[in-house]
Protein backbone atom coordinates (compact mmCIF):
# COMPACT_ATOMS: atom_id res chain seq x y z
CA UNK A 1 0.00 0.00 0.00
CA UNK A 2 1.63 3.60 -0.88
CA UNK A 3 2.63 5.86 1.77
CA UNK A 4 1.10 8.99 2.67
CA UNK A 5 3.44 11.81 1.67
CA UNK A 6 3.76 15.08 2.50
CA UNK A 7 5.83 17.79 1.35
CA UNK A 8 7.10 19.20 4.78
CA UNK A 9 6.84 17.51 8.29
CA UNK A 10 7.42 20.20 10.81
CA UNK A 11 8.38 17.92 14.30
CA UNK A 12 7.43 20.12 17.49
CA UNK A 13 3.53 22.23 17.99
CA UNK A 14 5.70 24.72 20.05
CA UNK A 15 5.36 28.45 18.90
CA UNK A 16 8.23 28.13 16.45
CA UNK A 17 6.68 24.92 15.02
CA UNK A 18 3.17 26.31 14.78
CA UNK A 19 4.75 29.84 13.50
CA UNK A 20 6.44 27.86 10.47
CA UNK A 21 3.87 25.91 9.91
CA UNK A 22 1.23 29.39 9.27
CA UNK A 23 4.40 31.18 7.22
CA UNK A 24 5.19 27.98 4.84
CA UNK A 25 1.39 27.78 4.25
CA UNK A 26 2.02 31.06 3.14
CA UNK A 27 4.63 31.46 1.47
CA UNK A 28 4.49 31.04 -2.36
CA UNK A 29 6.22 27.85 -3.66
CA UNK A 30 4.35 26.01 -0.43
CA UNK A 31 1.27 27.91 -0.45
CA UNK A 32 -0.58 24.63 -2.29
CA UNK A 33 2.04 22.17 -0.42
CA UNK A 34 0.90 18.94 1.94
CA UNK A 35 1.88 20.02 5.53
CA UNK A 36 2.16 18.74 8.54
CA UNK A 37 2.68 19.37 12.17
CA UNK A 38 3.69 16.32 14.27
CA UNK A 39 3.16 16.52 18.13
CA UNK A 40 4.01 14.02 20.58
CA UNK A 41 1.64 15.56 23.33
CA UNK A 42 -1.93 15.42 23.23
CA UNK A 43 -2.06 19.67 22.79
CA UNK A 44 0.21 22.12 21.08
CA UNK A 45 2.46 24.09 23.26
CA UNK A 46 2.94 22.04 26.40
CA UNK A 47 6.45 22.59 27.23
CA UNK A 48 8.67 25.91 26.74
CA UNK A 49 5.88 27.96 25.22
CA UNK A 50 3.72 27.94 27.61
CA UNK A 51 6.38 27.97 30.40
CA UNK A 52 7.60 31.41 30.37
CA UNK A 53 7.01 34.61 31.45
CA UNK A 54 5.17 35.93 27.83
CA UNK A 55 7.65 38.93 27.29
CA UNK A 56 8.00 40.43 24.06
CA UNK A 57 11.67 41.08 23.93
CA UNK A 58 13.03 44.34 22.49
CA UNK A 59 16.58 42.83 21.31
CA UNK A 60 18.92 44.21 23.80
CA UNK A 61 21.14 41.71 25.77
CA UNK A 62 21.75 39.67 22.93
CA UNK A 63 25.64 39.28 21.11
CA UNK A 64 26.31 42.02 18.26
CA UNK A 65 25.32 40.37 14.57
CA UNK A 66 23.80 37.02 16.32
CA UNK A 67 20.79 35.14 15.18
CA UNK A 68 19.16 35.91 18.34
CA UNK A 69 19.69 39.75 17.95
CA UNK A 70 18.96 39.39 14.58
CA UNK A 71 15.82 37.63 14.72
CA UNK A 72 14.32 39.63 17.78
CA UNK A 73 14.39 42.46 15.96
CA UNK A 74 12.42 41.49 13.87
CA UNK A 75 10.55 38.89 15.50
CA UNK A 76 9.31 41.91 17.56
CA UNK A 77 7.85 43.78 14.70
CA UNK A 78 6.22 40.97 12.84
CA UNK A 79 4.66 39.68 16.46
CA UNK A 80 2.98 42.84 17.30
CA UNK A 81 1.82 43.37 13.64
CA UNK A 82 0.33 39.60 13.91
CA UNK A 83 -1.43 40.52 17.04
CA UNK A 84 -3.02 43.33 15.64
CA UNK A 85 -4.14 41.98 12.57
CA UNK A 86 -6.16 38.93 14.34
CA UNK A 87 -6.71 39.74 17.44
CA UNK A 88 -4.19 38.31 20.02
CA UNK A 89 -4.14 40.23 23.38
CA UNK A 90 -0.67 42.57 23.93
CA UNK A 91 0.43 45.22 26.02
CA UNK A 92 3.33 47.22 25.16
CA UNK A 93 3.71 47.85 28.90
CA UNK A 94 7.44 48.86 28.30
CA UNK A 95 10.20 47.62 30.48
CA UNK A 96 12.64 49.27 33.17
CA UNK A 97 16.15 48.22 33.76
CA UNK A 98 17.06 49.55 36.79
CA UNK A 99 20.37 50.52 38.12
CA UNK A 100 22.42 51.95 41.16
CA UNK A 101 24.77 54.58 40.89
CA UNK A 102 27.72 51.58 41.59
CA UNK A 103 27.04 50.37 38.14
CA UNK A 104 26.00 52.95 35.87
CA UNK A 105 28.76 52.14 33.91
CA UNK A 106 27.07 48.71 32.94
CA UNK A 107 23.96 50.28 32.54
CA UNK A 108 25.76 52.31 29.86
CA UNK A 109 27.43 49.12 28.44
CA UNK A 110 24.19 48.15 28.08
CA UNK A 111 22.42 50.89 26.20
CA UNK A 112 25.68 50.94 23.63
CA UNK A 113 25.29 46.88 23.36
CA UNK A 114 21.33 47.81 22.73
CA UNK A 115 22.12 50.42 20.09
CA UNK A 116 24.61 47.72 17.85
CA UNK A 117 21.72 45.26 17.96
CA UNK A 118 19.79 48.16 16.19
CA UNK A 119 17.68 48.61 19.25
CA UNK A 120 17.57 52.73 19.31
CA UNK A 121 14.64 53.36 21.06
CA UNK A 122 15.99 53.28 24.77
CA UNK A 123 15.55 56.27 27.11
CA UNK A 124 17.18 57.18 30.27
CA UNK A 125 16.07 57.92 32.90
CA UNK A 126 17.56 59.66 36.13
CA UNK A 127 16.33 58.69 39.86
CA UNK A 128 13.14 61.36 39.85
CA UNK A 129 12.13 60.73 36.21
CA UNK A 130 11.94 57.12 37.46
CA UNK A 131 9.94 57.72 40.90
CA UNK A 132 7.68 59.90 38.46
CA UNK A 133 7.02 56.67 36.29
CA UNK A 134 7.24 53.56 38.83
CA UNK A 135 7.59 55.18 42.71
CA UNK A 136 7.71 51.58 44.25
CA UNK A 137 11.09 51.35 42.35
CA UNK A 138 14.22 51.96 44.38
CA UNK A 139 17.21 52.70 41.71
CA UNK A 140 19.09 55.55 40.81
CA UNK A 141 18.94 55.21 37.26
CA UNK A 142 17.19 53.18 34.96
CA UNK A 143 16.76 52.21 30.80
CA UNK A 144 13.30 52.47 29.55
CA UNK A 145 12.93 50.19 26.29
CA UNK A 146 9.19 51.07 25.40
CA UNK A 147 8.99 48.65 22.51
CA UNK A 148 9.04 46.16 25.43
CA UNK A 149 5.66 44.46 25.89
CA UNK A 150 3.77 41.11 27.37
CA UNK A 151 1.67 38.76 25.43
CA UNK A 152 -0.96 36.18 25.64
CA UNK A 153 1.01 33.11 24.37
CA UNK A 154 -1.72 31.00 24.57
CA UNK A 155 -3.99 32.73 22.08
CA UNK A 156 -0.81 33.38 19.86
CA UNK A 157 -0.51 29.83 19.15
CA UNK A 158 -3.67 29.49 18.86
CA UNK A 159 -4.01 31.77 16.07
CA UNK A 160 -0.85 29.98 14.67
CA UNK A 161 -2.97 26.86 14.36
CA UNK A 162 -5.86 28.12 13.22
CA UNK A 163 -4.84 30.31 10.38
CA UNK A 164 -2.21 27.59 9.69
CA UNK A 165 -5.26 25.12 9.24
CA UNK A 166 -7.39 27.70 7.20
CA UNK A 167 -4.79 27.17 5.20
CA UNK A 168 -4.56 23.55 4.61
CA UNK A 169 -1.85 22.64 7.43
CA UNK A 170 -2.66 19.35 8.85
CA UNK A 171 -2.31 18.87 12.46
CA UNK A 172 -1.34 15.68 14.22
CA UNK A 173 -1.40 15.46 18.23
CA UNK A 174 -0.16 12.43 19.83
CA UNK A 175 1.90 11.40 17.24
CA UNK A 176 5.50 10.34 18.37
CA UNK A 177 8.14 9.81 16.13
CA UNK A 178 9.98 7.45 16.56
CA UNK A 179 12.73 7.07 13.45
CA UNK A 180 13.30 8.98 10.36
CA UNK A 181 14.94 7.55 7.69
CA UNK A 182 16.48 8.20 3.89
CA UNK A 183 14.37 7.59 0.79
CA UNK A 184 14.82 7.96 -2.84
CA UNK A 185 12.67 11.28 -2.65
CA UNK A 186 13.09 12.77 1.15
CA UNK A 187 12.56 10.88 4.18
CA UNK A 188 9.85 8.08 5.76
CA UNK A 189 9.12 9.47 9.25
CA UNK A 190 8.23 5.83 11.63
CA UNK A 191 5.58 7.01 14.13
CA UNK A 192 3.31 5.73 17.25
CA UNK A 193 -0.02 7.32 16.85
CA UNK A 194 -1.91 7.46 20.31
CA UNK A 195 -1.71 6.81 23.85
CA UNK A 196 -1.16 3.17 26.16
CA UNK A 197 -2.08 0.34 25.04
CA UNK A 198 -4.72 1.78 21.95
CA UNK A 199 -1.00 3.00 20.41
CA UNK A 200 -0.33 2.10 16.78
CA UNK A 201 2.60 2.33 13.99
CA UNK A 202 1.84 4.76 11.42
CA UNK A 203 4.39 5.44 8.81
CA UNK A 204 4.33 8.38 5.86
CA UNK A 205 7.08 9.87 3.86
CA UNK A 206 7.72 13.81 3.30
CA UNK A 207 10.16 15.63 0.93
CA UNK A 208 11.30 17.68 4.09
CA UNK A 209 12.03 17.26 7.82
CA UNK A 210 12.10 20.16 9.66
CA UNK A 211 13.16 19.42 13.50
CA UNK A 212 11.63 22.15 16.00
CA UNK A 213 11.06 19.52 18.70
CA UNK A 214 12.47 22.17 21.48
CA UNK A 215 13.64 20.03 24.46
CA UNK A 216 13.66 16.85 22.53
CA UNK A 217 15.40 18.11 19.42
CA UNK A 218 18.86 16.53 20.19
CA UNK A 219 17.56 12.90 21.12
CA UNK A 220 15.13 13.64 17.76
CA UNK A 221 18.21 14.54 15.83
CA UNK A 222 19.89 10.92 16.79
CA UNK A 223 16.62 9.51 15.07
CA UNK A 224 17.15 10.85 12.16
CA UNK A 225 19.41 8.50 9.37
CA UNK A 226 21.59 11.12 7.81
CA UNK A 227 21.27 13.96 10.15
CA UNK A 228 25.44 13.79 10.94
CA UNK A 229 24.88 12.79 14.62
CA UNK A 230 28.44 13.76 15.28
CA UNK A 231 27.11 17.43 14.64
CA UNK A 232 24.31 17.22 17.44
CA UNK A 233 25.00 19.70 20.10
CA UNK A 234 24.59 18.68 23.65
CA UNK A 235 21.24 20.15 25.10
CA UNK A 236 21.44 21.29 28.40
CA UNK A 237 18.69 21.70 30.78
CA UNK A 238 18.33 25.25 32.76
CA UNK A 239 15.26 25.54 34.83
CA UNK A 240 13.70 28.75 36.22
CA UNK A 241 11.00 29.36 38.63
CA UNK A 242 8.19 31.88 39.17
CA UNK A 243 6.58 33.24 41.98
CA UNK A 244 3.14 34.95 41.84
CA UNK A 245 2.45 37.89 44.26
CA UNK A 246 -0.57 38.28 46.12
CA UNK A 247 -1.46 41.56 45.97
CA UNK A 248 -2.28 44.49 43.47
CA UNK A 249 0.84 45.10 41.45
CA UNK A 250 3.41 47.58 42.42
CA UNK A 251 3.92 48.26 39.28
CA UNK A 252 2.58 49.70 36.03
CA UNK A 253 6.01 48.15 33.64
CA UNK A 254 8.16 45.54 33.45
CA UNK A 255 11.23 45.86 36.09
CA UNK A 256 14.54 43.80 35.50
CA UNK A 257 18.17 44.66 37.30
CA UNK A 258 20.89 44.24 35.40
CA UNK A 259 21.80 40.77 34.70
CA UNK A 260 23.77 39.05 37.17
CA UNK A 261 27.27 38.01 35.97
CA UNK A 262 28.15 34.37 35.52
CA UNK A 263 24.57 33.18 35.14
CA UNK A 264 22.36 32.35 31.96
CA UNK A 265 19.43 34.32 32.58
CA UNK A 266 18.29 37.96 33.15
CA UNK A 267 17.86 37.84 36.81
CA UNK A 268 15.49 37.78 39.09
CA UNK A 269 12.54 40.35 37.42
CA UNK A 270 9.32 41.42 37.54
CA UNK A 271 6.58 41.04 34.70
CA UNK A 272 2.90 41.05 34.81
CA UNK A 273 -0.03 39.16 32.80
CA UNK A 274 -2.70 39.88 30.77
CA UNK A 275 -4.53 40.39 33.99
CA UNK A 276 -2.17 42.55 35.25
CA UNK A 277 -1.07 40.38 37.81
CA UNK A 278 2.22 40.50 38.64
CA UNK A 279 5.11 37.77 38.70
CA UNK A 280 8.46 37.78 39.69
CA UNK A 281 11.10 35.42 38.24
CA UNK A 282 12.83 33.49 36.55
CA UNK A 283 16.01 32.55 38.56
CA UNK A 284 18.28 30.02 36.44
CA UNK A 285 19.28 26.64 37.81
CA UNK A 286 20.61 23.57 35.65
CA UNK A 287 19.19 20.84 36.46
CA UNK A 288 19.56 17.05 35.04
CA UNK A 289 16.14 16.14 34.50
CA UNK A 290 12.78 17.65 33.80
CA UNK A 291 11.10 18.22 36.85
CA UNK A 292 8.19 21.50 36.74
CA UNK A 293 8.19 21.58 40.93
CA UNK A 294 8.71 24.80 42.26
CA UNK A 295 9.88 24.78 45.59
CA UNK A 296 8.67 27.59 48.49
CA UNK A 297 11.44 27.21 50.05
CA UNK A 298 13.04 29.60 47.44
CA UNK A 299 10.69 32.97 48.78
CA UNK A 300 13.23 34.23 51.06
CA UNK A 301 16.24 33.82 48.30
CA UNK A 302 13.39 35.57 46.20
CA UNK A 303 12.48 38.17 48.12
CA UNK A 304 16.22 39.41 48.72
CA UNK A 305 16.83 39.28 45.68
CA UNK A 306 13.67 41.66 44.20
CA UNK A 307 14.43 43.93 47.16
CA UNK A 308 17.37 45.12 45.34
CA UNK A 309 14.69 47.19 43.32
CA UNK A 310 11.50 46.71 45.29
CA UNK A 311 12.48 46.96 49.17
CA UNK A 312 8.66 47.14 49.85
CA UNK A 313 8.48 43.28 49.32
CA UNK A 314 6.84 40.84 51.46
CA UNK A 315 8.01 37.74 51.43
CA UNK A 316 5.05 36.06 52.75
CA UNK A 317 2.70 36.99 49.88
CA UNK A 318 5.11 35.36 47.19
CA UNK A 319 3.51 32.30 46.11
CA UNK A 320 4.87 29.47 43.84
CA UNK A 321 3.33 29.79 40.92
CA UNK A 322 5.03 27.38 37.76
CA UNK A 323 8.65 26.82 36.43
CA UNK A 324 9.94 26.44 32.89
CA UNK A 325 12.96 24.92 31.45
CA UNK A 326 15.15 26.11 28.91
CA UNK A 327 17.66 24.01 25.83
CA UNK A 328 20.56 25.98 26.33
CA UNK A 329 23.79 25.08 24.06
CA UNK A 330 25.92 26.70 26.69
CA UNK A 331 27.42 24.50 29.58
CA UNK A 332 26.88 26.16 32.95
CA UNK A 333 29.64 28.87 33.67
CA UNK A 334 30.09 29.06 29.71
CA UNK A 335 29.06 32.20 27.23
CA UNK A 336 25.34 32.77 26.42
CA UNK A 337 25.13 30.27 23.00
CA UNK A 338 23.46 31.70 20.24
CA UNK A 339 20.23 29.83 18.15
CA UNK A 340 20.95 27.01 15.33
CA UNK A 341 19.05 27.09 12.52
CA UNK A 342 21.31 24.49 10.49
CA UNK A 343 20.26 23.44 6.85
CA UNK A 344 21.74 19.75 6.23
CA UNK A 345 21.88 19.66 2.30
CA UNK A 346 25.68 20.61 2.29
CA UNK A 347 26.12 17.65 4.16
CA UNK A 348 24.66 15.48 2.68
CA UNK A 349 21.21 15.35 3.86
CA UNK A 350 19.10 17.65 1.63
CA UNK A 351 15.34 18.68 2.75
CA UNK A 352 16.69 18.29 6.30
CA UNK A 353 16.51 21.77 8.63
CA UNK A 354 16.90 21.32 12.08
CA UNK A 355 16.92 24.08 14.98
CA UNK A 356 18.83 23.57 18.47
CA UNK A 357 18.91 25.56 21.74
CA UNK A 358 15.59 27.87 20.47
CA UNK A 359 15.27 29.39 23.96
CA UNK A 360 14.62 33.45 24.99
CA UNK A 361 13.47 35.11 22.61
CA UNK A 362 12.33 32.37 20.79
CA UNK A 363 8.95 33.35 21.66
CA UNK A 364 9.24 36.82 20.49
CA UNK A 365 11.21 35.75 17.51
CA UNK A 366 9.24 33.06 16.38
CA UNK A 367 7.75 34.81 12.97
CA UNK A 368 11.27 35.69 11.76
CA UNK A 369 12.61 32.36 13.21
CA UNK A 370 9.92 30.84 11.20
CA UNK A 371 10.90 33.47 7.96
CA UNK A 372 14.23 31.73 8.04
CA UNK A 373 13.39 27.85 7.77
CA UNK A 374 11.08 28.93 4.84
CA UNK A 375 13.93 30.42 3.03
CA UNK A 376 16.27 27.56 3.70
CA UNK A 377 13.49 25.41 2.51
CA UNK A 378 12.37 27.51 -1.17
């Protein structure tokens, strides 16, 4: 019996999965194409979209002429233009970096890193200007980015799927894949369709592969016949926690310090909802397995730590509220890693795309992260 085929099998319902799916289905040369969207989980988005604290990143902490600084940019644009056009709740709240006088000269670093990335919009601010604007805040000077904003991540995918679909894109939940191998014309993708013990083999072929499985990507890659396996980067596993806080929010914008040296995240921050409730975290922690537990044992290591900027903190009304975890490519105590968007026909393996350590700002990137695999692919 033939095979179904497709023409691209995008591996991963994640936000940059879903996002390539709905900008393949419209591009030109795949506008008419069989597509697919393969996810292991019974949803879309179960794991590092929906684990995160829904910024929408302006571009600025990321290295000069990277894919990450690059593709923020405009990521950023394209997201809030997609938002607006069907409907997906955003706030461009704008975002405070905060600063004592001790370090102004990294808040300056900062700004100039910022400008290089093409970021030009940040303001300064001296200690009244920022009372004026956020009088909770405790810092002598601070960086307002006001293309900074906060997103419902949720309904984003959701509109990823459902203009994706509108547009022919097939979707297929619990579908895990479980080998990929060469053909004559592109690859047969070997797959478990369903749950337990009702679980059955369903095989289809597809001219391209295109591996956005997030978290799983490495031990997807090592699937995959032909993918170079020696090339595989190691996928390490960072996890950060969030704490809600049980009362009205302090603040009207998002407040971050400057990052912490040594560690891969942005430290210890505050961001609010759609609701306008307010959240602090992440903190960064590398862990060796996936574990979502958040511990409230951390509030006083918490609560020292947002004090910095908001000595008006109670410790008591910080409340565990959910963790995420990130792929990073960097080993802990090693250089922020940039994205890999790596297209395999050079070596040997054409039709084959493959993305590893998609991590912040993937979620505010995802559009021109998704822009890229389509012109790798045409």
């Amino acid at each position: 019996m033939a095979l179904d085929r497709f023409d691209v099998c995008i591996a991963g319902a994640g936000v940059i999965g879903l996002a390539i799916a709905l900008q393949l289905s419209n591009s030109r040369r795949f506008s008419n194409k069989a597509i697919v969207v393969v996810e292991r989980e019974a949803g879309f988005g179960q794991h590092i979209s929906s684990r995160n604290s829904e910024v929408i990143h302006a571009g600025i902490y990321y290295a000069a002429d990277s894919l990450k600084a690059r593709l923020c940019l405009r990521g950023k644009r394209l997201l809030y233009e997609h938002c607006q056009r069907h409907g997906v709740g955003c706030r461009q709240l704008g975002k405070l970096i905060v600063a004592g006088k001790s370090v102004i000269n990294e808040l300056e670093a900062l700004q100039a890193k910022a400008a290089c990335n093409g970021v030009d919009d940040l303001q300064w601010l001296d200690r009244r200007q920022l009372q004026q604007r956020e009088p909770a805040v405790e810092a002598d000077y601070a960086l307002l980015s006001p293309s900074t904003g906060i997103i419902d991540s949720h309904a984003y995918m959701q509109s990823l799927l459902h203009l994706a679909q509108n547009n022919g894109v097939e979707f297929a939940p619990r579908t895990e894949i479980k080998a990929v191998s060469r053909a004559s014309q592109g690859f047969i993708v070997d797959t478990r369709i369903g749950g337990g013990n009702n679980s059955e083999a369903y095989q289809f072929g597809c001219e391209s592969f295109v591996n956005c499985a997030g978290l799983d990507a490495g031990s997807l890659a090592r699937k995959i016949e032909g993918g170079k396996q020696q090339t595989v980067p190691e996928i390490h596993l960072c996890k950060g926690d969030y704490f809600s806080y049980s009362a009205a929010s302090p603040f009207g914008s998002l407040v971050y310090p400057l990052p912490e040296k040594n560690t891969q995240g942005l430290s210890i921050h505050s961001t609010l909802d759609m609701a306008g409730q307010v959240r602090f975290g992440p903190d960064s922690e590398y862990v060796d397995e996936r574990n979502y537990d958040v511990s409230p044992s951390k509030r006083e290591i918490f609560a020292a730590a947002i004090a910095t900027y908001f000595p008006a903190i109670s410790a008591e009304k910080l409340q565990p509220a959910y963790s995420g975890i990130r792929p990073k490519l960097a080993a802990r105590g090693e250089p922020a890693a940039d994205f890999i968007i790596e297209n395999y026909e050079k070596k040997g393996t054409p039709g084959l795309i493959q993305l590893f350590g998609i991590e912040s700002p993937g979620l505010t990137a995802s559009l021109a992260i998704a822009d890229e695999v389509v012109q790798l692919l045409s």
